[in-house]
Protein backbone atom coordinates (compact mmCIF):
# COMPACT_ATOMS: atom_id res chain seq x y z
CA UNK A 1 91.08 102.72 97.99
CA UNK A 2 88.07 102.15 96.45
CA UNK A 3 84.09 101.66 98.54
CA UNK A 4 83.80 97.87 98.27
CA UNK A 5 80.23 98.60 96.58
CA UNK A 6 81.59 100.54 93.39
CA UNK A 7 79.49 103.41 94.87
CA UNK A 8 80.79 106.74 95.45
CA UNK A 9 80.20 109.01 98.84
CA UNK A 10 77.93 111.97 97.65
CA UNK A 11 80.11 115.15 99.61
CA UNK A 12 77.75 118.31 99.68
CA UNK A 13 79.38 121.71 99.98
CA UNK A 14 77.40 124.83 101.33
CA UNK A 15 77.92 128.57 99.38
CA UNK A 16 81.25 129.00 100.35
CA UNK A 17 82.55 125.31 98.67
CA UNK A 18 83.23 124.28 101.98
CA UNK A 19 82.08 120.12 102.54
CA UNK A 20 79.32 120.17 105.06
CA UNK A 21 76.97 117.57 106.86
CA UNK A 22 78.09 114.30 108.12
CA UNK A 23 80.42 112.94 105.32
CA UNK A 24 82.89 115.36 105.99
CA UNK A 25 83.71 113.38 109.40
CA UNK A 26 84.60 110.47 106.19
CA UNK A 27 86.44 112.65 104.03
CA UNK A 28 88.69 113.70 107.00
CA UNK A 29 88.93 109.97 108.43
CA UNK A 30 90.08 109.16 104.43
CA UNK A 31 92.20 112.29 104.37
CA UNK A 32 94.41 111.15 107.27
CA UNK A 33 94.74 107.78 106.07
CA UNK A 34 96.09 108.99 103.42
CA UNK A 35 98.09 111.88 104.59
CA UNK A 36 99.43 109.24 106.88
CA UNK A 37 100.36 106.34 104.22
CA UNK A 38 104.72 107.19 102.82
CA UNK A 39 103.97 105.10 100.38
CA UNK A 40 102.08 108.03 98.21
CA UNK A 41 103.72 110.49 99.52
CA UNK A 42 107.29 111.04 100.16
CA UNK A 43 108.75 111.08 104.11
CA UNK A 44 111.61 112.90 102.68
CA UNK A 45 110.44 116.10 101.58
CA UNK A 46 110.33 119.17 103.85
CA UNK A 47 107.43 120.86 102.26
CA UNK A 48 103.81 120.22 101.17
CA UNK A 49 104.06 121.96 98.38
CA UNK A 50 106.99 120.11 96.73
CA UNK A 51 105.31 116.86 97.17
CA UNK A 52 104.51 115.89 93.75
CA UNK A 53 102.35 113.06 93.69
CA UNK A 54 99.09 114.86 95.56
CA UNK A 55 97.18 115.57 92.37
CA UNK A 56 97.81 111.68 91.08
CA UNK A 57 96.52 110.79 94.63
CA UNK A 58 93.75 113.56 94.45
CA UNK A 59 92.99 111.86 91.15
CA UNK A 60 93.07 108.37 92.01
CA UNK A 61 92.20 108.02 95.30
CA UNK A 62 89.78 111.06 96.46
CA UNK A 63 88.00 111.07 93.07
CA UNK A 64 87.44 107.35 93.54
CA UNK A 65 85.88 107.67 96.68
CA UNK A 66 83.66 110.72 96.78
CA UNK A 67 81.73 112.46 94.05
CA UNK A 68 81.44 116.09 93.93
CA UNK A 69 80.89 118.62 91.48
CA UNK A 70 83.86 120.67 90.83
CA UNK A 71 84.27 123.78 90.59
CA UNK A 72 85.92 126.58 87.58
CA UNK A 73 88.03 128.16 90.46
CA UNK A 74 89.37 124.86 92.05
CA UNK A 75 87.70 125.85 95.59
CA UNK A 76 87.04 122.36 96.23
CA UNK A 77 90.40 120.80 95.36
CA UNK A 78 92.15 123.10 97.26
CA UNK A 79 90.69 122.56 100.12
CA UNK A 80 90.48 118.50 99.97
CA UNK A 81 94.55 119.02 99.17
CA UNK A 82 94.99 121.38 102.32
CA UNK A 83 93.19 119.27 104.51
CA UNK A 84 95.41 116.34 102.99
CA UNK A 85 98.78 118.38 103.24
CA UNK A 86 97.61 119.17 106.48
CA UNK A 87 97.17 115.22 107.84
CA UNK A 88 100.85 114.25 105.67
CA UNK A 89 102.81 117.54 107.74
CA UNK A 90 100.85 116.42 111.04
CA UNK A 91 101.84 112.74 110.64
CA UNK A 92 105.71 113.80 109.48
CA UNK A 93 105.97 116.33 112.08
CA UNK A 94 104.84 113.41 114.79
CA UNK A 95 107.58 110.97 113.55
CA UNK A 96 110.08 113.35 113.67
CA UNK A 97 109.48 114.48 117.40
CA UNK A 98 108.92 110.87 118.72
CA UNK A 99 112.16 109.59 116.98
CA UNK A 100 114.66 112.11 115.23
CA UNK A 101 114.83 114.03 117.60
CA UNK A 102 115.10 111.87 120.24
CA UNK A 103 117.71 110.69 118.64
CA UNK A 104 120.19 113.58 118.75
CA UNK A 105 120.24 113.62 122.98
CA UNK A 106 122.48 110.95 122.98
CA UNK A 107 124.66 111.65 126.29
């Protein structure tokens, strides 16, 4: 994923390292497409945290897109790899109700 332009998205963040104004609506939109694409991120784990390709993907993908400064603490990444665990669980969780489960009511 890269902006077809060679540009990058400029993402401000207020006081608090939060990303404000209107590109956040684009880093969520690019957060859920990727949250949402198995083939970074494994289907089979159970937990966010044991995924262990989000910082290659953080790297590669988010980093290619948008430019922001970073910070010592690693506010910023944090959050951009919550709001990315949070699209991958909400994606996996959706799959699983729609078809596993479904799946065991066989009468």
């Amino acid at each position: 994923m890269k902006p077809s332009n060679g540009r990058k998205i400029v993402l401000k963040c207020n006081e608090r390292l939060q990303p404000v104004e209107n590109k956040v609506g684009i880093l969520s939109g690019v957060l859920r497409l990727l949250g949402s694409d198995y083939t970074k991120f494994s289907i089979c784990e159970k937990d966010w945290k044991k995924v262990r390709s989000k910082d290659k993907i953080y790297k590669k993908c988010v980093k290619e897109i948008f430019h922001f400064d970073e910070d010592s603490g690693g506010i910023i990444k944090r959050t951009i790899l919550k709001m990315l665990g949070r699209a991958w669980k909400d994606t996996r969780n959706g799959l699983y109700h729609d078809y596993y489960k479904s799946e065991l009511i066989i009468y």
